[in-house]
C-alpha atoms as a PDB file:
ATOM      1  CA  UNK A   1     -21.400 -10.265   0.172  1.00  0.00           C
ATOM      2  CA  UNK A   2     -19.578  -7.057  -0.399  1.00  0.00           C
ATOM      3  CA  UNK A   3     -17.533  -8.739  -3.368  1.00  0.00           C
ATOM      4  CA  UNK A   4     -19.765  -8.964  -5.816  1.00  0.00           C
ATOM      5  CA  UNK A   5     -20.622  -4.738  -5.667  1.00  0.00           C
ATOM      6  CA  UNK A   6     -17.299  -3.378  -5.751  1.00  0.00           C
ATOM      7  CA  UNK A   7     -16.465  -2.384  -9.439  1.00  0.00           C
ATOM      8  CA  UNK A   8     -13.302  -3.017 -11.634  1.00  0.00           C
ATOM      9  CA  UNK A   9     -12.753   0.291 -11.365  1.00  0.00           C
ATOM     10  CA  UNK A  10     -12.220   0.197  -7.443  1.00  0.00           C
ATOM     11  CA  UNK A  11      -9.481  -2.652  -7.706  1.00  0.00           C
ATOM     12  CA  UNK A  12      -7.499  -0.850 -10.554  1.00  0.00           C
ATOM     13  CA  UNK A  13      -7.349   2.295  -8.521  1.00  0.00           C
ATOM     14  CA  UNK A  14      -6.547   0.550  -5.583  1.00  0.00           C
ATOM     15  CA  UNK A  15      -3.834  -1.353  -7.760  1.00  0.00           C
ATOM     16  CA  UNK A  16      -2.669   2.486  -9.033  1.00  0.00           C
ATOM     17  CA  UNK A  17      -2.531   3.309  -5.596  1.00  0.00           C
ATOM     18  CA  UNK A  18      -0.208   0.327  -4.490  1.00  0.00           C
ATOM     19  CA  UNK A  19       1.866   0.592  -8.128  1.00  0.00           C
ATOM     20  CA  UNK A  20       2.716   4.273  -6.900  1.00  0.00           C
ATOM     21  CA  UNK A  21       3.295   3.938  -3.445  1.00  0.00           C
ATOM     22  CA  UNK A  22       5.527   0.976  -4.005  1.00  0.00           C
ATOM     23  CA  UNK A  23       7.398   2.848  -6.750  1.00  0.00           C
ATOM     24  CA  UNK A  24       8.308   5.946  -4.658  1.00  0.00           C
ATOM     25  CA  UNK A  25       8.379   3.706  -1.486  1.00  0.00           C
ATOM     26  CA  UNK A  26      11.601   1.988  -3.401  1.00  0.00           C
ATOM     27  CA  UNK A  27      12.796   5.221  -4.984  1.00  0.00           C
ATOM     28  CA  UNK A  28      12.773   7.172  -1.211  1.00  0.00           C
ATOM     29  CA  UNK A  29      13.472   4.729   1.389  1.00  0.00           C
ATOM     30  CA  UNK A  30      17.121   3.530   0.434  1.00  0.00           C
ATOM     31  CA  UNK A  31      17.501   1.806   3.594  1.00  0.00           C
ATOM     32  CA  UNK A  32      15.112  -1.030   3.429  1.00  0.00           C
ATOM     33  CA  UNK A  33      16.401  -4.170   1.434  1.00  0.00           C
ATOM     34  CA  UNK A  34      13.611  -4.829  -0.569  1.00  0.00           C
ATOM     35  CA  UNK A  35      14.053  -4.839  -4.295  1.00  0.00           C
ATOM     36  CA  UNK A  36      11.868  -1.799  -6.169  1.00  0.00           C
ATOM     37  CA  UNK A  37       9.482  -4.744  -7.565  1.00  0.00           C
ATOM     38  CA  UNK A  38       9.012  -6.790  -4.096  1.00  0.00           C
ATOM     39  CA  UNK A  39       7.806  -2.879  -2.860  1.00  0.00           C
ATOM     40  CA  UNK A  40       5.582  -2.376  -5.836  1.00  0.00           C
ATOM     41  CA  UNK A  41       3.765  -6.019  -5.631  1.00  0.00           C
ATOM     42  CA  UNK A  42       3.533  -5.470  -1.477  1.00  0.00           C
ATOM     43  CA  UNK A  43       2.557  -1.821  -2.192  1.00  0.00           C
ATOM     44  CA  UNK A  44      -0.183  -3.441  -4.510  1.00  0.00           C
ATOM     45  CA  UNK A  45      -1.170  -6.237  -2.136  1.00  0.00           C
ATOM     46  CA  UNK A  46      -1.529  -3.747   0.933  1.00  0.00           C
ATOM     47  CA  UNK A  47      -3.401  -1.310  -1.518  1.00  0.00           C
ATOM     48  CA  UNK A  48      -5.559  -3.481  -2.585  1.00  0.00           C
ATOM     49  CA  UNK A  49      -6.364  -5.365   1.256  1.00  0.00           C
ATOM     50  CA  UNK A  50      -6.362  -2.174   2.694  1.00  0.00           C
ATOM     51  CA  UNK A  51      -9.219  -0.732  -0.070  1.00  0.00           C
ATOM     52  CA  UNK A  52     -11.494  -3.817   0.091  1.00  0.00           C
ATOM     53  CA  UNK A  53     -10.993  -3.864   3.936  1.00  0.00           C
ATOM     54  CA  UNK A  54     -12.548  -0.390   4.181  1.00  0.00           C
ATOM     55  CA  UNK A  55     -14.910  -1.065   1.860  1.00  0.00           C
ATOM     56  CA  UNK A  56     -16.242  -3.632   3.723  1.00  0.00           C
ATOM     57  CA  UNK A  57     -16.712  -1.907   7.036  1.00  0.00           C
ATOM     58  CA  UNK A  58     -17.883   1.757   5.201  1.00  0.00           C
ATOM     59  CA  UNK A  59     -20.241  -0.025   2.497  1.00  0.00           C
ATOM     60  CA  UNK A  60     -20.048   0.486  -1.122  1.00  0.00           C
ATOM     61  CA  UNK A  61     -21.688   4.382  -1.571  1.00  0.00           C
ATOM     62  CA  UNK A  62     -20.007   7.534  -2.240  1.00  0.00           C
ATOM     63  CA  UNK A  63     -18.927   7.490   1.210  1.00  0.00           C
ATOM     64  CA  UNK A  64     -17.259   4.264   1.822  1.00  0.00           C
ATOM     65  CA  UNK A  65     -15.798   4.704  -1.883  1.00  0.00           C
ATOM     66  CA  UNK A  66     -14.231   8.077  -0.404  1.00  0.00           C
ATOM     67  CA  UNK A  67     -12.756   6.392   2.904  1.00  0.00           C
ATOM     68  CA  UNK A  68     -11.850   3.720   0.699  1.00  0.00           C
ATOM     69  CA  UNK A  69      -9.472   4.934  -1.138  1.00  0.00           C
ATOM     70  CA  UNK A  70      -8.136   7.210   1.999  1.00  0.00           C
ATOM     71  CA  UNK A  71      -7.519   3.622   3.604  1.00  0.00           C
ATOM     72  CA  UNK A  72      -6.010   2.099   0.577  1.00  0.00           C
ATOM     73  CA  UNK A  73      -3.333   4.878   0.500  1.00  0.00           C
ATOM     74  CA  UNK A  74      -2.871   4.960   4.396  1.00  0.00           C
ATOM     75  CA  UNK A  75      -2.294   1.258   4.876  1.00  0.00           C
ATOM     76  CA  UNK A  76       0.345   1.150   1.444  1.00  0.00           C
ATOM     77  CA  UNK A  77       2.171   3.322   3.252  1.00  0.00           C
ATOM     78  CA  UNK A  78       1.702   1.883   6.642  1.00  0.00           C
ATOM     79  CA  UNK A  79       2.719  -1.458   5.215  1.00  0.00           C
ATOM     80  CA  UNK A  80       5.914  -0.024   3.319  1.00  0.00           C
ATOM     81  CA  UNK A  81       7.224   1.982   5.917  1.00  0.00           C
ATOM     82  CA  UNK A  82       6.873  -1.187   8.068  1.00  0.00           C
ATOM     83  CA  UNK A  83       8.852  -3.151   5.360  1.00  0.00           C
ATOM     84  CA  UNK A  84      11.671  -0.469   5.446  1.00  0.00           C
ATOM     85  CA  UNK A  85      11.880  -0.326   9.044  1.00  0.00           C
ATOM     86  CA  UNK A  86      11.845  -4.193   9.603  1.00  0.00           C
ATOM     87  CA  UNK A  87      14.177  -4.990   6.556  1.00  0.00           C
ATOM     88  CA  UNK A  88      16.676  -2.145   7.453  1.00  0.00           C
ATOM     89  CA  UNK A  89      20.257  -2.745   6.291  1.00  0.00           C
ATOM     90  CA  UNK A  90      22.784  -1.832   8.419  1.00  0.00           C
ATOM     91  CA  UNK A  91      24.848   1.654   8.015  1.00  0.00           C
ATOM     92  CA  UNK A  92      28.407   0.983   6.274  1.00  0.00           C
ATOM     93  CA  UNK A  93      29.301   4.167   9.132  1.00  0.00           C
ATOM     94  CA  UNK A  94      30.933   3.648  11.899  1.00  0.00           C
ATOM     95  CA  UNK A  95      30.730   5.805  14.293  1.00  0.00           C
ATOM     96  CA  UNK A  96      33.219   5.336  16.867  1.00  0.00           C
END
């Protein structure tokens, strides 16, 4: 199992990865309603799922390490623009 050969290293940089993308996920994206620490933990989670997922289908060499932490970055910010899209407050504008 793939578990057992991925370093500490690779989940702390994966949980970097999240912490960052969650931080200027909630310091950009006003419009979402998500607090700033509900986008770092999900920013984490999705990091972290998205790091070990392409882990597991690249292998654990210099390679999959690489594409790795490409995926870890792509699906935190996949997942948080999702978040801020989905949870979108409505504008106090009106329009008419």
């Amino acid at each position: 199992m793939i578990t057992a050969s991925i370093g500490l290293t690779n989940w702390l940089v994966w949980a970097l990865i999240g912490i960052i993308g969650g931080y200027m996920a909630g310091r950009l994206l006003t419009s979402g309603g998500a607090a700033l620490w509900l986008r770092v933990i999900i920013g984490i989670l999705a990091a972290i799922g998205g790091g070990y997922a392409f882990m597991a289908w690249f292998g654990n060499n210099d390679y999959g390490q690489t594409i790795a932490l490409v995926g870890a970055v792509a699906v935190c910010g996949i997942v948080l623009w999702l978040l801020s899209v989905i949870f979108k407050r409505p504008s106090d504008s009106d329009d008419e």
